[in-house]
C-alpha atoms as a PDB file:
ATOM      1  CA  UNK A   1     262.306  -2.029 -17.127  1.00  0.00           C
ATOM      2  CA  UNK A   2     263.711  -4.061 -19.494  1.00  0.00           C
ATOM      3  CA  UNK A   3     262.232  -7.796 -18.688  1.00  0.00           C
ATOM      4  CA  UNK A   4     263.508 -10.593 -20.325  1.00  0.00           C
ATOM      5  CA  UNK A   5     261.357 -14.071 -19.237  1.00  0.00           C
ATOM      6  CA  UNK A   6     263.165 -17.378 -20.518  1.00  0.00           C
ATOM      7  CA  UNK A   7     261.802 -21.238 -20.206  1.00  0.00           C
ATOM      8  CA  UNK A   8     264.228 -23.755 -21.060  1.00  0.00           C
ATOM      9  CA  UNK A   9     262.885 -27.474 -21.351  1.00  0.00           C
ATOM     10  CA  UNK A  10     264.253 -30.345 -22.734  1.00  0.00           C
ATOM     11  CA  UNK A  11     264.246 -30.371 -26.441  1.00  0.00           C
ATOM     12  CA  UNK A  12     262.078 -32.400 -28.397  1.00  0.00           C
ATOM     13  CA  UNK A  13     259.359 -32.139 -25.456  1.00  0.00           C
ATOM     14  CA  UNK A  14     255.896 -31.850 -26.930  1.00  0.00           C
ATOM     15  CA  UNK A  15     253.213 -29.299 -24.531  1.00  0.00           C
ATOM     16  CA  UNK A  16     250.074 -30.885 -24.979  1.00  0.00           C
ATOM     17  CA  UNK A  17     247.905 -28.225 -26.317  1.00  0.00           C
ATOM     18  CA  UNK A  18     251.012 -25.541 -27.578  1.00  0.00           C
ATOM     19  CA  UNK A  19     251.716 -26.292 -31.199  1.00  0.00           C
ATOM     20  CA  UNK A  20     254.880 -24.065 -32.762  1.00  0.00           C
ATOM     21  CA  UNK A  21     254.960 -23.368 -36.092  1.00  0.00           C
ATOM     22  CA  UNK A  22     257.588 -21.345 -38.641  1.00  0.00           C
ATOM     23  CA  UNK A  23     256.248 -17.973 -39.211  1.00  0.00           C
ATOM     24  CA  UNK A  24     256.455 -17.606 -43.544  1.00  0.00           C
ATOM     25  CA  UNK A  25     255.366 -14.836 -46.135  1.00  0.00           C
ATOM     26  CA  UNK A  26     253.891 -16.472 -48.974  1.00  0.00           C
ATOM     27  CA  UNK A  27     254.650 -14.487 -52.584  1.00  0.00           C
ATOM     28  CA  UNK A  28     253.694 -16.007 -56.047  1.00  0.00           C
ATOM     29  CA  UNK A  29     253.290 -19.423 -54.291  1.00  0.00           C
ATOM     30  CA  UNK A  30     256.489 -19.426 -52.693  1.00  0.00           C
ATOM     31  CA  UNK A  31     256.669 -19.902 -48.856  1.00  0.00           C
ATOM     32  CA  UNK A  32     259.382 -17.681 -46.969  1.00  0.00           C
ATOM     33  CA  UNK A  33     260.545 -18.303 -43.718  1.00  0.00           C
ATOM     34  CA  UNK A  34     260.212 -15.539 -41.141  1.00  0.00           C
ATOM     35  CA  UNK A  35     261.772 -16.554 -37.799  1.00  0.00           C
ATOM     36  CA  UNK A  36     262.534 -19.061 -35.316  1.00  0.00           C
ATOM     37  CA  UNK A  37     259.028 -21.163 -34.382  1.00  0.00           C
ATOM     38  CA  UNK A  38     256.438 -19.439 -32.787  1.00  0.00           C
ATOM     39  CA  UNK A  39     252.931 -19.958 -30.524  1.00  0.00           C
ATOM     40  CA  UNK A  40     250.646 -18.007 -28.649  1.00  0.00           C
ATOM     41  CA  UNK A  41     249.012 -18.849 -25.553  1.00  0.00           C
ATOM     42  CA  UNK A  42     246.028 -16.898 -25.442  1.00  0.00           C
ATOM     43  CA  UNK A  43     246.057 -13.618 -27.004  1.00  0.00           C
ATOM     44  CA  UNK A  44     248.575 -11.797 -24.331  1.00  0.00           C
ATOM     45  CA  UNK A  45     251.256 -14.225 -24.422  1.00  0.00           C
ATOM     46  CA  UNK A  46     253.640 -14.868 -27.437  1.00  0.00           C
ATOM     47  CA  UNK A  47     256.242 -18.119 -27.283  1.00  0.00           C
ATOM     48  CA  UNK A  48     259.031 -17.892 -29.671  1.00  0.00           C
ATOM     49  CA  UNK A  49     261.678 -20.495 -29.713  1.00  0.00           C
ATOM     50  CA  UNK A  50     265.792 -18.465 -29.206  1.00  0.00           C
ATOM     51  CA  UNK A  51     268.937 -19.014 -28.759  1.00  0.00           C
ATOM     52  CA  UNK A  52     270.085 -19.782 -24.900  1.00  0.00           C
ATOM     53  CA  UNK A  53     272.455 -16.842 -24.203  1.00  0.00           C
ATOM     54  CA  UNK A  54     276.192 -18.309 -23.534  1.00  0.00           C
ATOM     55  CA  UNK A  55     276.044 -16.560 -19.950  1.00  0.00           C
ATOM     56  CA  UNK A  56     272.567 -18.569 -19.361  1.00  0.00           C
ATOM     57  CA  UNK A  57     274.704 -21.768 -20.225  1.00  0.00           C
ATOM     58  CA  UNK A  58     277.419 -20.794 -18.205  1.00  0.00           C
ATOM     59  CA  UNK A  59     275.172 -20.981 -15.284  1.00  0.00           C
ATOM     60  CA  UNK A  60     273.301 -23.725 -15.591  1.00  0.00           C
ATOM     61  CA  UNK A  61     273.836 -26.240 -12.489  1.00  0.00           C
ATOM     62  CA  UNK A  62     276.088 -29.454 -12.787  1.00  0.00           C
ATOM     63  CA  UNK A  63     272.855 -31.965 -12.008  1.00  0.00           C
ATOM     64  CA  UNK A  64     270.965 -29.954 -15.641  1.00  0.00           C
ATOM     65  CA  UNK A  65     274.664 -29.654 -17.749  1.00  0.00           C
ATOM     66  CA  UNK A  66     273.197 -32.686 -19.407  1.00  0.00           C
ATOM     67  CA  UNK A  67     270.069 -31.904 -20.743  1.00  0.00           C
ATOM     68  CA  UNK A  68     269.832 -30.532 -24.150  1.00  0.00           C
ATOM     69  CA  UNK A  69     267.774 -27.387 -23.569  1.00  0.00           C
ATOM     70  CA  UNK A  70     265.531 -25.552 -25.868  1.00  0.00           C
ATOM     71  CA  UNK A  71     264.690 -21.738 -25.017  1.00  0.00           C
ATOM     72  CA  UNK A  72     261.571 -20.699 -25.005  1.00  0.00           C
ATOM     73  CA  UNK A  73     261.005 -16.211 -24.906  1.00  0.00           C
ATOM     74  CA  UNK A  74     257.922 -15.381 -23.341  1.00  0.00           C
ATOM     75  CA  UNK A  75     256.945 -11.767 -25.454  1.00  0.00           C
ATOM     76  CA  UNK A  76     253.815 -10.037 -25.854  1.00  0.00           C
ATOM     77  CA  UNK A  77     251.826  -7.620 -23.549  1.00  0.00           C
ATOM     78  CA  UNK A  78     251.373 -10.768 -20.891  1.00  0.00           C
ATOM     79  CA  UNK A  79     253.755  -9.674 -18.423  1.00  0.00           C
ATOM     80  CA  UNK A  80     253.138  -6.054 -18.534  1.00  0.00           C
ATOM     81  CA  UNK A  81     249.516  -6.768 -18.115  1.00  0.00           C
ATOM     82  CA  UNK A  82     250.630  -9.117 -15.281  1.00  0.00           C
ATOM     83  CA  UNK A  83     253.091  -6.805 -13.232  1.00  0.00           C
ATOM     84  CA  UNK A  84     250.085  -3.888 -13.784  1.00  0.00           C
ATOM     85  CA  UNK A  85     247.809  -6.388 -11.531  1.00  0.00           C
ATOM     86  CA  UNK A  86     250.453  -6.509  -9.288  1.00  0.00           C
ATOM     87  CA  UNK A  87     251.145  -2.484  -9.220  1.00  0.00           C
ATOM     88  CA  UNK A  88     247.279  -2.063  -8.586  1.00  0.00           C
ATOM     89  CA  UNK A  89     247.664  -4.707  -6.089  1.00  0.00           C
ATOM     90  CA  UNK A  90     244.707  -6.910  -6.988  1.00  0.00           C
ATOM     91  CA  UNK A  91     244.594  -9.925  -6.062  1.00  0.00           C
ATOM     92  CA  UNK A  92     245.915 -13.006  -8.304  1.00  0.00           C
ATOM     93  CA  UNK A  93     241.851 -14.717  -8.698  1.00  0.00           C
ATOM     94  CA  UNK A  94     240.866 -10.958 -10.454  1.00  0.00           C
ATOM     95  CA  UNK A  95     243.640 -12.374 -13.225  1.00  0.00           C
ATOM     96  CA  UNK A  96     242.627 -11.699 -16.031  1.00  0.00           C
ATOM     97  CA  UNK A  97     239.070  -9.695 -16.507  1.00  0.00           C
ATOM     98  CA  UNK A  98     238.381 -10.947 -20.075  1.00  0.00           C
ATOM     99  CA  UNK A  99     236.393 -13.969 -19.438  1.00  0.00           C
ATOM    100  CA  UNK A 100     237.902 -15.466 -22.895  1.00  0.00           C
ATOM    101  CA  UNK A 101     241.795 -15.161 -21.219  1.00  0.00           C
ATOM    102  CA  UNK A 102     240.771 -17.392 -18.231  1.00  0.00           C
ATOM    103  CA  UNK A 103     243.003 -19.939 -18.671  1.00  0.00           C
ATOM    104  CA  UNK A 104     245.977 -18.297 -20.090  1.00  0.00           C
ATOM    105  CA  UNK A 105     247.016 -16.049 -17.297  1.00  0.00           C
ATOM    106  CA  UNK A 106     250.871 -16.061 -16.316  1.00  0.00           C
ATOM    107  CA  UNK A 107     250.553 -18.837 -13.705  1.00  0.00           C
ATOM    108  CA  UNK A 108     248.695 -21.261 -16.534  1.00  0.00           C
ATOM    109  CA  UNK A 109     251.886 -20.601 -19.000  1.00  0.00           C
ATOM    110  CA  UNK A 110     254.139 -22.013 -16.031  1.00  0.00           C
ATOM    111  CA  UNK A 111     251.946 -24.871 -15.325  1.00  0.00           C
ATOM    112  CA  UNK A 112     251.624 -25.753 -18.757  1.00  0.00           C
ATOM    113  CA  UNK A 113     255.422 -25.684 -20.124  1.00  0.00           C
ATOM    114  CA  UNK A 114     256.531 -27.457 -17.016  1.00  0.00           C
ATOM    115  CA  UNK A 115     254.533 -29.829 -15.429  1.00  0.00           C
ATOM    116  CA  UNK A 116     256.018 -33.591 -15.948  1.00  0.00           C
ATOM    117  CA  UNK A 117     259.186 -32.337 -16.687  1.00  0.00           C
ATOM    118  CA  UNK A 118     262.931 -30.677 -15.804  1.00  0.00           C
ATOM    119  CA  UNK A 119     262.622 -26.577 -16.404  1.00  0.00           C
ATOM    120  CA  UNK A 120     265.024 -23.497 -15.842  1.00  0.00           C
ATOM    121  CA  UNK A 121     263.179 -20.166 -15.323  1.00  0.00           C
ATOM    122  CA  UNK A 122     265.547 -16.764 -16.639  1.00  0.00           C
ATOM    123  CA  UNK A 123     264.348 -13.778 -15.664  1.00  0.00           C
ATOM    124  CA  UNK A 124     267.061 -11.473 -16.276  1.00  0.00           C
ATOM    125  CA  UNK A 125     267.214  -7.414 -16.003  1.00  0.00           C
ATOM    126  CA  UNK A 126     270.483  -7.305 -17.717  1.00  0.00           C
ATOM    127  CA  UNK A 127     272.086  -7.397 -14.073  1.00  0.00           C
ATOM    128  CA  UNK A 128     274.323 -10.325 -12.394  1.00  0.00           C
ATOM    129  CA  UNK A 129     271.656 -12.866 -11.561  1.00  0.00           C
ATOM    130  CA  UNK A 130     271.168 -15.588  -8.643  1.00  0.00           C
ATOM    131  CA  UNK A 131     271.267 -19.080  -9.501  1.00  0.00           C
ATOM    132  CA  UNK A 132     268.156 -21.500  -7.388  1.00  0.00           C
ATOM    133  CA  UNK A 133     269.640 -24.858  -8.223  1.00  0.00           C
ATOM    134  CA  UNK A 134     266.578 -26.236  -6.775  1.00  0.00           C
ATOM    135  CA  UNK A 135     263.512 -24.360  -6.911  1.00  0.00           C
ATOM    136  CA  UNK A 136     259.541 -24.555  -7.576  1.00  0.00           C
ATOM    137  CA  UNK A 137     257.245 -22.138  -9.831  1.00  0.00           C
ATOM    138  CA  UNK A 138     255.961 -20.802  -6.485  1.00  0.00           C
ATOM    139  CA  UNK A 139     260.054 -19.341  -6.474  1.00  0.00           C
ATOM    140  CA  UNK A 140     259.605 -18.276  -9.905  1.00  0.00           C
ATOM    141  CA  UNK A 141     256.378 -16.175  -9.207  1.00  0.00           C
ATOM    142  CA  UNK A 142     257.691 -14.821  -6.053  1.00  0.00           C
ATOM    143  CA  UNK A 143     261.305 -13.841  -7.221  1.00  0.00           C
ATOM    144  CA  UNK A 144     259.440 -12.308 -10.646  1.00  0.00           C
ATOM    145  CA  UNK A 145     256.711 -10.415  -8.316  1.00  0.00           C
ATOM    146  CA  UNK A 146     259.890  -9.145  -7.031  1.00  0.00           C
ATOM    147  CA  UNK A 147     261.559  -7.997  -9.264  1.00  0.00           C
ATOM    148  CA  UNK A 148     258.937  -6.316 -11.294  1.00  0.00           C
ATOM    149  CA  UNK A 149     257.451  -4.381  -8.607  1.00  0.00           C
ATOM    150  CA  UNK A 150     260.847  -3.244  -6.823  1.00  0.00           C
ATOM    151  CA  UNK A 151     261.466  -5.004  -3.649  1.00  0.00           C
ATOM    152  CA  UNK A 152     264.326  -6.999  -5.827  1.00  0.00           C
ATOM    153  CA  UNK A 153     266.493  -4.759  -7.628  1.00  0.00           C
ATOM    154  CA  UNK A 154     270.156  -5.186  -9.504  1.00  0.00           C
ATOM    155  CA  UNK A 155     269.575  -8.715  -9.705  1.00  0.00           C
ATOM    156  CA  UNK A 156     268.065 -11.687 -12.140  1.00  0.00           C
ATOM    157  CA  UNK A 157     267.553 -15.148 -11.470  1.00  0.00           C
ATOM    158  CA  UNK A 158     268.038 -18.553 -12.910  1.00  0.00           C
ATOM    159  CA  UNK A 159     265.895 -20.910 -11.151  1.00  0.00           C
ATOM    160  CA  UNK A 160     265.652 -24.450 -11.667  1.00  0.00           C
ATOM    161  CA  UNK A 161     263.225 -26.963 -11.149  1.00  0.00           C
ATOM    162  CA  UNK A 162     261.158 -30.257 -12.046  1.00  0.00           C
ATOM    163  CA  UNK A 163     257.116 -30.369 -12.341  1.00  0.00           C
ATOM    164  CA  UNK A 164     254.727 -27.946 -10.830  1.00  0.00           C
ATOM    165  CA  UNK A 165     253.902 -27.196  -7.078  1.00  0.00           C
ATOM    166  CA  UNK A 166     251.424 -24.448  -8.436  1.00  0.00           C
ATOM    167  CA  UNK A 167     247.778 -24.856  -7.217  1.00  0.00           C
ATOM    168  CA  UNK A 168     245.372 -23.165  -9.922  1.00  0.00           C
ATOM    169  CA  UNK A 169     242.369 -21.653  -8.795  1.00  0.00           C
ATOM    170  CA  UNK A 170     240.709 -22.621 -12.030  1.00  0.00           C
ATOM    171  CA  UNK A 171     240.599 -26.157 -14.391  1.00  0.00           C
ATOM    172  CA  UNK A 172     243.925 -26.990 -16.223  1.00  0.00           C
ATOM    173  CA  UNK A 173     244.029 -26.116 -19.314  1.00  0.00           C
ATOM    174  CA  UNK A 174     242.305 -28.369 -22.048  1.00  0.00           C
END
């Protein structure tokens, strides 16, 4: 399945402890630029600032039209390592085994980006999606949980949202 996991935040919002930066190629002292800005959050989890699809715009609800968003793509091997838990059915506190990934499993990325603040979730399977004008991360993690392991199917969702209802079973993040 084709996965596609969005965060949109207001732009210019600083996430204490994620720090983007300009991938570049350096050559004879020169510095060229190799895509939009980019993070990691542990070493599963890859953040790289997009483009908001126009259909994602389209969508968005009349009481978030007037935020400038920024788009955050969540990439790496983080949600297939995520929706294999899920498969194998073990439980969320076995998340993840390598001691050094404690506090950078899928649930910690949510808390992180959107605690203190307005967020819209995408999770999109190139299908027509459901909009949640007014939703929590505990929506988010249920209607992804969903979708990857096949009690949702044929649809996305756009999900939106302000702070974080999420209880974590470890410390916040530094």
């Amino acid at each position: 399945m084709d996965l596609i996991f969005e965060m949109l935040i207001p732009s210019g919002i600083d996430v204490p402890g994620i720090t983007f930066r300009e991938p570049f190629y350096e050559w004879q002292g020169e510095r060229y630029p190799q895509g939009p800005p980019e993070t990691s959050f542990g070493s599963n989890f890859k953040l790289v600032y997009g483009q908001i699809p126009d259909f994602v715009k389209n969508k968005i609800p009349v009481a978030y039209a007037s935020v400038d968003w920024q788009c955050i793509c969540v990439k790496g091997s983080g949600l297939d390592l995520y929706g294999h838990k899920l498969w194998m059915d073990l439980p969320e506190d076995e998340e993840p085994e390598d001691p050094e990934e404690e506090h950078f499993t899928l649930r910690d990325l949510l808390h992180t980006i959107c605690t203190r603040r307005k967020w819209i979730i995408v999770i999109d399977i190139d299908e027509a999606f459901e909009v949640m004008p007014s939703g929590g991360l505990s929506d988010v993690i249920t209607a992804l949980n969903g979708v990857i392991i096949g009690e949702i199917e044929g649809k996305g969702f756009l999900i939106c949202g302000e702070g974080s209802e999420l209880c974590l079973t470890i410390s916040e993040n530094p």
